[in-house]
Protein backbone atom coordinates (compact mmCIF):
# COMPACT_ATOMS: atom_id res chain seq x y z
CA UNK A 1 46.99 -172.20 -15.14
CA UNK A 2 45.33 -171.13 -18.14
CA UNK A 3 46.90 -171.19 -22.06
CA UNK A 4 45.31 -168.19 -23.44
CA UNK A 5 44.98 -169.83 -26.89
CA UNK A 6 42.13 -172.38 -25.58
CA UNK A 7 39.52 -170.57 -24.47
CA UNK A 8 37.57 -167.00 -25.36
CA UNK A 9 38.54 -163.93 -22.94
CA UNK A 10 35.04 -163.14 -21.96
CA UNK A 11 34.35 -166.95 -20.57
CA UNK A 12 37.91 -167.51 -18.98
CA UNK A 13 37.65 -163.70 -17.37
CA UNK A 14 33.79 -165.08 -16.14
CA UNK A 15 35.23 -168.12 -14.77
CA UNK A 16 38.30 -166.55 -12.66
CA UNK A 17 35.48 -164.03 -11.35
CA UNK A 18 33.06 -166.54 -10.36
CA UNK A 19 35.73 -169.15 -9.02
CA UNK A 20 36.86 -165.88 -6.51
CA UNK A 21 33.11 -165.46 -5.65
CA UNK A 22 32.52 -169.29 -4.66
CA UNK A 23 35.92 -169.93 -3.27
CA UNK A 24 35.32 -166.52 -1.18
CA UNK A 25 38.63 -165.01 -2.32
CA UNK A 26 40.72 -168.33 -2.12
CA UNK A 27 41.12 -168.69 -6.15
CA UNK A 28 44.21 -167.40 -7.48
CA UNK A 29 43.92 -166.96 -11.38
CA UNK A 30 46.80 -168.38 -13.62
CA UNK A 31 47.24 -167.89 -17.56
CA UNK A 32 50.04 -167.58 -19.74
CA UNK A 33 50.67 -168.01 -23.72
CA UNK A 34 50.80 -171.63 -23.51
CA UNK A 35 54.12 -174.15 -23.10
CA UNK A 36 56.16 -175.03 -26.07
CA UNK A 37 54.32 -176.95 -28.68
CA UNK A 38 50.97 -175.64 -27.93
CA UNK A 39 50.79 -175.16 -31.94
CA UNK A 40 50.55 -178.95 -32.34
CA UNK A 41 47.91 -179.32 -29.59
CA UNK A 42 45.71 -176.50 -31.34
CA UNK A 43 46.39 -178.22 -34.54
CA UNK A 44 45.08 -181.08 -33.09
CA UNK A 45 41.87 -179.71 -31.60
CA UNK A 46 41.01 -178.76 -34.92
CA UNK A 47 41.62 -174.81 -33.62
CA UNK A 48 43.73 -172.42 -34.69
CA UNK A 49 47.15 -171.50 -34.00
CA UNK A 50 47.26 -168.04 -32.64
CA UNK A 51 50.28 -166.14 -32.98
CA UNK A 52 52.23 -165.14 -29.86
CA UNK A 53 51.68 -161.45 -29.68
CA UNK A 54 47.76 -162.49 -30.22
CA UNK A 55 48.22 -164.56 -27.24
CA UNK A 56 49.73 -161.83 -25.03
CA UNK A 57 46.82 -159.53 -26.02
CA UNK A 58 44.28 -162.16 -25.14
CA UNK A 59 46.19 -162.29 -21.26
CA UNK A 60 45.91 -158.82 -21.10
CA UNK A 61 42.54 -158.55 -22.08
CA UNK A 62 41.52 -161.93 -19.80
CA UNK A 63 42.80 -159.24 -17.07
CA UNK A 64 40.97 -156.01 -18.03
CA UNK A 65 37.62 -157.84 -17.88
CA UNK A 66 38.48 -159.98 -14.86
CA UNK A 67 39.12 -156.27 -13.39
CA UNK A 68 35.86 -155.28 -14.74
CA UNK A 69 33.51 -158.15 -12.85
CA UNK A 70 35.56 -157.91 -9.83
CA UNK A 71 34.69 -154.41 -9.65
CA UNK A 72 35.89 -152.42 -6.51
CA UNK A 73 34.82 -155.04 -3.64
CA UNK A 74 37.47 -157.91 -4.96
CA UNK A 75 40.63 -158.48 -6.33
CA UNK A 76 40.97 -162.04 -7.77
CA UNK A 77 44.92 -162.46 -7.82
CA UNK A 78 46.24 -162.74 -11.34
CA UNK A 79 49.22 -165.43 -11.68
CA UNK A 80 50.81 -164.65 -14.81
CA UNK A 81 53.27 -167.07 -16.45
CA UNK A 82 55.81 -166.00 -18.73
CA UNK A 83 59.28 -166.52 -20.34
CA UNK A 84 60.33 -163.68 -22.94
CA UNK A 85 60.92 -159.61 -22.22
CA UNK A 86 57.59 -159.11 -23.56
CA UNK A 87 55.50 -161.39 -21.56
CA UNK A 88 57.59 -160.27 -18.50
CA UNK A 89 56.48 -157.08 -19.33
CA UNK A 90 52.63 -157.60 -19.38
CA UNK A 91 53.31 -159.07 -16.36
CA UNK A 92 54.96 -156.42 -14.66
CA UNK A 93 52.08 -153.99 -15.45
CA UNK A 94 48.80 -156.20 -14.47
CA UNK A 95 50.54 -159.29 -12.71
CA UNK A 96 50.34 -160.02 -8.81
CA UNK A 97 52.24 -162.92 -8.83
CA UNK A 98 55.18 -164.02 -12.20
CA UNK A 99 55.82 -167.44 -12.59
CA UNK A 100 58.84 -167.91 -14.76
CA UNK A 101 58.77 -170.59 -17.15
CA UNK A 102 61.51 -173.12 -16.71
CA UNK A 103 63.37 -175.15 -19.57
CA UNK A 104 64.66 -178.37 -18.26
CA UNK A 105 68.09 -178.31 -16.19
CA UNK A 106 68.20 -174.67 -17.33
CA UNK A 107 70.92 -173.42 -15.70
CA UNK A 108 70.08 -171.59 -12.53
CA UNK A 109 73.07 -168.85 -12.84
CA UNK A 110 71.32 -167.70 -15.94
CA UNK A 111 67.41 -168.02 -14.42
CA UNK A 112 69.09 -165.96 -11.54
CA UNK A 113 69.99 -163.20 -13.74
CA UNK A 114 66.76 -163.06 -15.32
CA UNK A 115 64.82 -162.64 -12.37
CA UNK A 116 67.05 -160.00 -11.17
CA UNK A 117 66.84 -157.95 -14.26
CA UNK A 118 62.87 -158.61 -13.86
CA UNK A 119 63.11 -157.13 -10.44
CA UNK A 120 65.04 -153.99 -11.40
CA UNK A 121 62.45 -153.33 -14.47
CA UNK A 122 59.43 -153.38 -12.20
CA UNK A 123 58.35 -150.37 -10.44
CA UNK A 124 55.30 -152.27 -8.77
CA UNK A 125 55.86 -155.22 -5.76
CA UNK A 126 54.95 -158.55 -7.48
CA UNK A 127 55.60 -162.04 -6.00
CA UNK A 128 57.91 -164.52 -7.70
CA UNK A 129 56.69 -167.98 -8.40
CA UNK A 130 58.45 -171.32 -9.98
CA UNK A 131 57.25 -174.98 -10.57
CA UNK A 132 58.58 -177.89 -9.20
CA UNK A 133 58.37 -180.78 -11.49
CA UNK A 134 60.07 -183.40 -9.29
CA UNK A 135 60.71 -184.18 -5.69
CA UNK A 136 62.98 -187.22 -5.29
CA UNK A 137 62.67 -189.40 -8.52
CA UNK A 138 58.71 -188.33 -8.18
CA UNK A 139 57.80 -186.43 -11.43
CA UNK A 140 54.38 -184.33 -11.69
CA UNK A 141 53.04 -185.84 -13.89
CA UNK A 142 51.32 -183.20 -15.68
CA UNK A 143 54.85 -181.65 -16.08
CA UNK A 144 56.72 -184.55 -17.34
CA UNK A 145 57.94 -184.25 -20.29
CA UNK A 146 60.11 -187.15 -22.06
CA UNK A 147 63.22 -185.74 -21.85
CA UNK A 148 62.56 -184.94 -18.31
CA UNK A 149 65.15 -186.53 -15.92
CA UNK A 150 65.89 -186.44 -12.27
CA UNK A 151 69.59 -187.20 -12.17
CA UNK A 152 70.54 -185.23 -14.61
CA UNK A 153 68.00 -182.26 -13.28
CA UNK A 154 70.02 -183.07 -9.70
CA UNK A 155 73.68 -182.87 -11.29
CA UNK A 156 72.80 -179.57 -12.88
CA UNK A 157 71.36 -178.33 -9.78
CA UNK A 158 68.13 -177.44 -11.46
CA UNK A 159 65.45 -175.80 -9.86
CA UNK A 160 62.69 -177.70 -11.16
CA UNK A 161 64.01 -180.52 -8.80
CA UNK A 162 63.65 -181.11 -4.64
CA UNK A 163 65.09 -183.80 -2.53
CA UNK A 164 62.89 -185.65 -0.64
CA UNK A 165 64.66 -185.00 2.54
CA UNK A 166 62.41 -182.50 4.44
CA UNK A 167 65.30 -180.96 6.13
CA UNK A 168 66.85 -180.64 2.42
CA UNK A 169 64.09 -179.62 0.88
CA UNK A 170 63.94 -176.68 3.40
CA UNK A 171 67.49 -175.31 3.04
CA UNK A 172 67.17 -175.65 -0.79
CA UNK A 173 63.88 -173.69 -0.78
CA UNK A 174 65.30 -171.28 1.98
CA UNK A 175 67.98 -170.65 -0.59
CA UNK A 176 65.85 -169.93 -3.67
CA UNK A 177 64.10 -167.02 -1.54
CA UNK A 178 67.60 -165.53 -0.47
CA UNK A 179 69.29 -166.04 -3.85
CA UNK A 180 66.94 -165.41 -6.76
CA UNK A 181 63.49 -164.03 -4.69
CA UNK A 182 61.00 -166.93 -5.61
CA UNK A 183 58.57 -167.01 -2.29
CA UNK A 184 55.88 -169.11 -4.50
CA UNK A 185 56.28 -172.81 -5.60
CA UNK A 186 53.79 -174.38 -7.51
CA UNK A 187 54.15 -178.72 -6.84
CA UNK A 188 51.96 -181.37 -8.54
CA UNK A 189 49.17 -183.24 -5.94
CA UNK A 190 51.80 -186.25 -6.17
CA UNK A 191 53.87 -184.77 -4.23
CA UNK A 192 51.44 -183.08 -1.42
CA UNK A 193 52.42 -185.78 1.37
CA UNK A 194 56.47 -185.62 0.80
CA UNK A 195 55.91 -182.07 1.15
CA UNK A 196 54.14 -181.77 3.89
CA UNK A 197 56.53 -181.57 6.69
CA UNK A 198 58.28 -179.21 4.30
CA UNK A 199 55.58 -176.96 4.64
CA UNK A 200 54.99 -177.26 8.26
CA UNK A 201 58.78 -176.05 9.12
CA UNK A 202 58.59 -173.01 6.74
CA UNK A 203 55.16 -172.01 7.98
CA UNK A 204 55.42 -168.03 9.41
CA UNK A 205 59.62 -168.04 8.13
């Protein structure tokens, strides 16, 4: 997943288009605006902060291009992650696949609704995606964050959370398809094994 404030358009839309090419389709293309306090990192880097709407324009135009070098024979698919009503509704228009942005233990009542007004907004078939941050006591640990943690994620029923009980894991992921219409869950390596027999049961469900 890409933050559009770290790199040029014309070199990230050149790298999606030749990551397609050697991956022979495989490569799925993420970017969003960045997560919250991306100003300090660009501080940091000795780059500048570039308002939102400048960041949104930058995804958009990531896109176009990508479009461009892909050019009739290919369609790299764009992952788009987002959070407001405007980012939701770039990604409507170019998007194959929104991942919402979680805030931890958000409630899931409220992410519910969200979706669900996302769905009835978009006139064009895009997937839903969401990130799991922990499975267990396990956290990702390019997700953690230090205010991250599991028990209270669990007693909020938070969907950045799985049990590591395969059977679990199944039902709860089973439910997030029926209830809210994710079909796309983004884990961290660290968690590939526990997973696995997850994935093996929900294989052609």
């Amino acid at each position: 997943m890409y933050a559009s404030p770290f790199r040029p358009v014309w070199s990230t839309a050149w790298e999606a288009h030749s990551l397609s090419l050697l991956t022979e389709g495989r490569f799925e293309f993420g970017i969003g605006t960045g997560r919250p306090g991306i100003e300090d990192e660009l501080r940091a880097l000795g780059m500048p902060v570039v308002p939102r709407a400048e960041r949104l324009d930058r995804m958009r135009e990531v896109v176009r291009r990508l479009r461009d070098l892909d050019g009739t024979d290919r369609h790299t698919p764009v992952v788009l992650a987002v959070r407001g009503p405007k980012a939701q509704a770039l990604a409507a228009e170019i998007a194959d696949t929104v991942a919402f942005a979680l805030m931890p233990g958000e409630d899931r009542a409220v992410l519910t609704r969200a979706v669900q007004d996302f769905r009835a907004r978009s006139s064009r078939d895009v997937e839903l995606a969401q990130q799991v941050a922990v499975v267990g006591d396990t956290i990702a640990p390019h997700l953690a964050t230090p205010d991250l943690d599991p028990d209270a994620l669990r007693a909020a029923d938070a969907l950045e959370v799985l049990p590591t009980d395969p059977k679990a894991a199944v039902e709860e992921l089973l439910r997030r398809r029926e209830e809210i219409g994710f079909s796309y869950f983004v884990v961290g390596a660290v968690h590939a094994e526990t997973l696995a027999p997850v994935i093996t049961e929900l294989t052609g469900r």
